[in-house]
C-alpha atoms as a PDB file:
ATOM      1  CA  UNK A   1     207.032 100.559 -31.756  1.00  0.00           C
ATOM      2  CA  UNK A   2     204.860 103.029 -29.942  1.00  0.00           C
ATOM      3  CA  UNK A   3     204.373 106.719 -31.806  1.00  0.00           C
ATOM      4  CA  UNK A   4     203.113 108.305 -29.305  1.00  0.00           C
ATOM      5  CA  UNK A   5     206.207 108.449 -27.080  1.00  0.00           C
ATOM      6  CA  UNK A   6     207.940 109.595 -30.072  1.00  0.00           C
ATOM      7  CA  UNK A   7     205.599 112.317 -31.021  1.00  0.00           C
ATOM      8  CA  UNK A   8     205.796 113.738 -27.691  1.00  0.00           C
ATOM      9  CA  UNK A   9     209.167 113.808 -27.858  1.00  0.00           C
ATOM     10  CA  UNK A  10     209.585 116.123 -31.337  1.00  0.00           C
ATOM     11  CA  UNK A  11     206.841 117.840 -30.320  1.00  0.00           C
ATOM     12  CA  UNK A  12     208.932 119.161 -27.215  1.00  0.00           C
ATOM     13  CA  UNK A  13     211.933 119.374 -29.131  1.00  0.00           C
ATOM     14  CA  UNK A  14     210.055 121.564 -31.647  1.00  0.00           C
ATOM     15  CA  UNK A  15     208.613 124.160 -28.575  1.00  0.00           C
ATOM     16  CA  UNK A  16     212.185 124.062 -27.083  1.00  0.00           C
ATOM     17  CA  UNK A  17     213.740 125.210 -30.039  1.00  0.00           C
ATOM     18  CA  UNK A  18     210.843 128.172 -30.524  1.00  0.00           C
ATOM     19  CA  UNK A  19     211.434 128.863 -27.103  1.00  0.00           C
ATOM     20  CA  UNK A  20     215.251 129.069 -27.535  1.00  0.00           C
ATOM     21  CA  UNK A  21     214.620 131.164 -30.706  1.00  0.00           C
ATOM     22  CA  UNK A  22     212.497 133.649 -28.898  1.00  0.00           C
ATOM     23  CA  UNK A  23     214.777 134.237 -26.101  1.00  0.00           C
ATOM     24  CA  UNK A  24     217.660 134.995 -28.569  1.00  0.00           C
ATOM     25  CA  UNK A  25     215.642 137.103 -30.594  1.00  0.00           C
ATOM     26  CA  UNK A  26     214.902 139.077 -27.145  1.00  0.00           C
ATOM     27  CA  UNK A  27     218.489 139.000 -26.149  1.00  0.00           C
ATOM     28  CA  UNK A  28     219.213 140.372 -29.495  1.00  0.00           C
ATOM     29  CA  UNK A  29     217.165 143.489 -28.617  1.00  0.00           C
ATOM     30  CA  UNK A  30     218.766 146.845 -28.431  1.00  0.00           C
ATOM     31  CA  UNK A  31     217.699 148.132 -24.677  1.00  0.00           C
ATOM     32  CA  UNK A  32     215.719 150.933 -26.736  1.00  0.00           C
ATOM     33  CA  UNK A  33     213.229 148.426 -28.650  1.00  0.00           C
ATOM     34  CA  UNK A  34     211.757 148.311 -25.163  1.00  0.00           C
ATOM     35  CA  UNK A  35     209.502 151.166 -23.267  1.00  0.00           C
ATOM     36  CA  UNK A  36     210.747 150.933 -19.918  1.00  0.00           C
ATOM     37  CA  UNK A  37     214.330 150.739 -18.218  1.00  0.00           C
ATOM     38  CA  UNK A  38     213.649 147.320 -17.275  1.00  0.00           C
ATOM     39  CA  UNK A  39     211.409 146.308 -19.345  1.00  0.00           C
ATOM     40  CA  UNK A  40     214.257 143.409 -21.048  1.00  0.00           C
ATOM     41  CA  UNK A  41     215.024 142.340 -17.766  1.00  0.00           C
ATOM     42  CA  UNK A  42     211.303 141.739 -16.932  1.00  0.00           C
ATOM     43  CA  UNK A  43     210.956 140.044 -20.894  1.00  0.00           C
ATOM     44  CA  UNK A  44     213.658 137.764 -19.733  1.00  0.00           C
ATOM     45  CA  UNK A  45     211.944 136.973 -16.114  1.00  0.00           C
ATOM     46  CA  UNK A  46     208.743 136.333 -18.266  1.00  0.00           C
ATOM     47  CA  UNK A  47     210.687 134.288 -20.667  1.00  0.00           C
ATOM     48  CA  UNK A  48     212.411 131.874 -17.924  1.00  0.00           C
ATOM     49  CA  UNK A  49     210.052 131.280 -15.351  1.00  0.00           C
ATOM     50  CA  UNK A  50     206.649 131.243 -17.803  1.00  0.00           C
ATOM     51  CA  UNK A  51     208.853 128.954 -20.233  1.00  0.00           C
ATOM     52  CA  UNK A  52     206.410 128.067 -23.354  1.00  0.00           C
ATOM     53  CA  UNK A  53     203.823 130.154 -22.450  1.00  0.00           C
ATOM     54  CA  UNK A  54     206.326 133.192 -21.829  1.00  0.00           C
ATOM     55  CA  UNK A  55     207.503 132.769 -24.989  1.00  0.00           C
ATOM     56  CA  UNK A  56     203.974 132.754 -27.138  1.00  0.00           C
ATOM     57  CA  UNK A  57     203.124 135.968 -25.520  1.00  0.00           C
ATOM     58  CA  UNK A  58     206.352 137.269 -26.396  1.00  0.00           C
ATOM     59  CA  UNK A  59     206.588 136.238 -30.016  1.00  0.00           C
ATOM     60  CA  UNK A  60     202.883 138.067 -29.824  1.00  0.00           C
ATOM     61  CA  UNK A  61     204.065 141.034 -28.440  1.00  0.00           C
ATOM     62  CA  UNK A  62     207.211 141.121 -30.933  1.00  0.00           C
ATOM     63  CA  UNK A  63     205.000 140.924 -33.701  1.00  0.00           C
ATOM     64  CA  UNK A  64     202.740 143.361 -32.794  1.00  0.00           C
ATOM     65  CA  UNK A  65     205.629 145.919 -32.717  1.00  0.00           C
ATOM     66  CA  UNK A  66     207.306 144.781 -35.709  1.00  0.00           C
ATOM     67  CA  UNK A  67     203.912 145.512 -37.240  1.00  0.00           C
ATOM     68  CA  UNK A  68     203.910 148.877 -35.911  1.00  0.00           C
ATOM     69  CA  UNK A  69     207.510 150.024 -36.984  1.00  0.00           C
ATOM     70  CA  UNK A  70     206.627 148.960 -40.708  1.00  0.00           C
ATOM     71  CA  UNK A  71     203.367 151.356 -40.454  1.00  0.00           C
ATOM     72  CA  UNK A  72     205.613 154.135 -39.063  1.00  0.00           C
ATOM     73  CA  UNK A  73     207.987 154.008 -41.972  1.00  0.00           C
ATOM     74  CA  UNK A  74     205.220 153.295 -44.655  1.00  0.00           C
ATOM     75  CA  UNK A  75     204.269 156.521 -43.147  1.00  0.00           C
ATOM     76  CA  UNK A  76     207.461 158.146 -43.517  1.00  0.00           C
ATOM     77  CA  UNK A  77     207.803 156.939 -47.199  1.00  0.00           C
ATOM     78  CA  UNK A  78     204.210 158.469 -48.014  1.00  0.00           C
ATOM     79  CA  UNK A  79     205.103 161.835 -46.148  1.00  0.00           C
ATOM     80  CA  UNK A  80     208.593 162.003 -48.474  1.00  0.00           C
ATOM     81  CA  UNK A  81     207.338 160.784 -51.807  1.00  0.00           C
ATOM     82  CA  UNK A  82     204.507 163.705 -51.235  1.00  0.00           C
ATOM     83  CA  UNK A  83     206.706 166.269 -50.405  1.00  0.00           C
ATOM     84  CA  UNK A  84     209.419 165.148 -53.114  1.00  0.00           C
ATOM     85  CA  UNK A  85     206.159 165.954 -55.687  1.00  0.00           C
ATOM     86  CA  UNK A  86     205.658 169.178 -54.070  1.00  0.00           C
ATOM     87  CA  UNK A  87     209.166 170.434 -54.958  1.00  0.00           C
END
């Protein structure tokens, strides 16, 4: 029985399904998560006609910004804690 035919196969199956999971996740978006007023509609463009590739550089981007939201509200939590002391 030849493996390699088979390995191809879930290893398709396995970038379909991240690419599925990445254009939900980007569907999911409210249209403020996003800098510009088209900005989703170009994600999606990027998403569809870029297919894998569209949706590595999105799961970069999205991580990159999750990244920066948690430093904003570490941020936040430092700025109340110290002025919560100050009181």
């Amino acid at each position: 029985m030849p493996t390699i035919p088979i390995l191809i196969i879930v290893f398709g199956l396995l970038l379909l399904v991240f690419w599925i999971t990445q254009f939900i996740s980007m569907m999911n978006m409210d249209d403020s998560d996003f800098n510009g007023r088209y900005d989703k509609l170009i994600w999606a463009s990027v998403l569809i006609f870029l297919n894998i590739f569209g949706a590595i550089v999105f799961w970069i981007w999205d991580s990159a910004r999750m990244k920066r939201i948690e430093a904003e509200q570490d941020v936040v939590k430092v700025f109340r804690q110290a002025t919560a002391t100050k009181k």
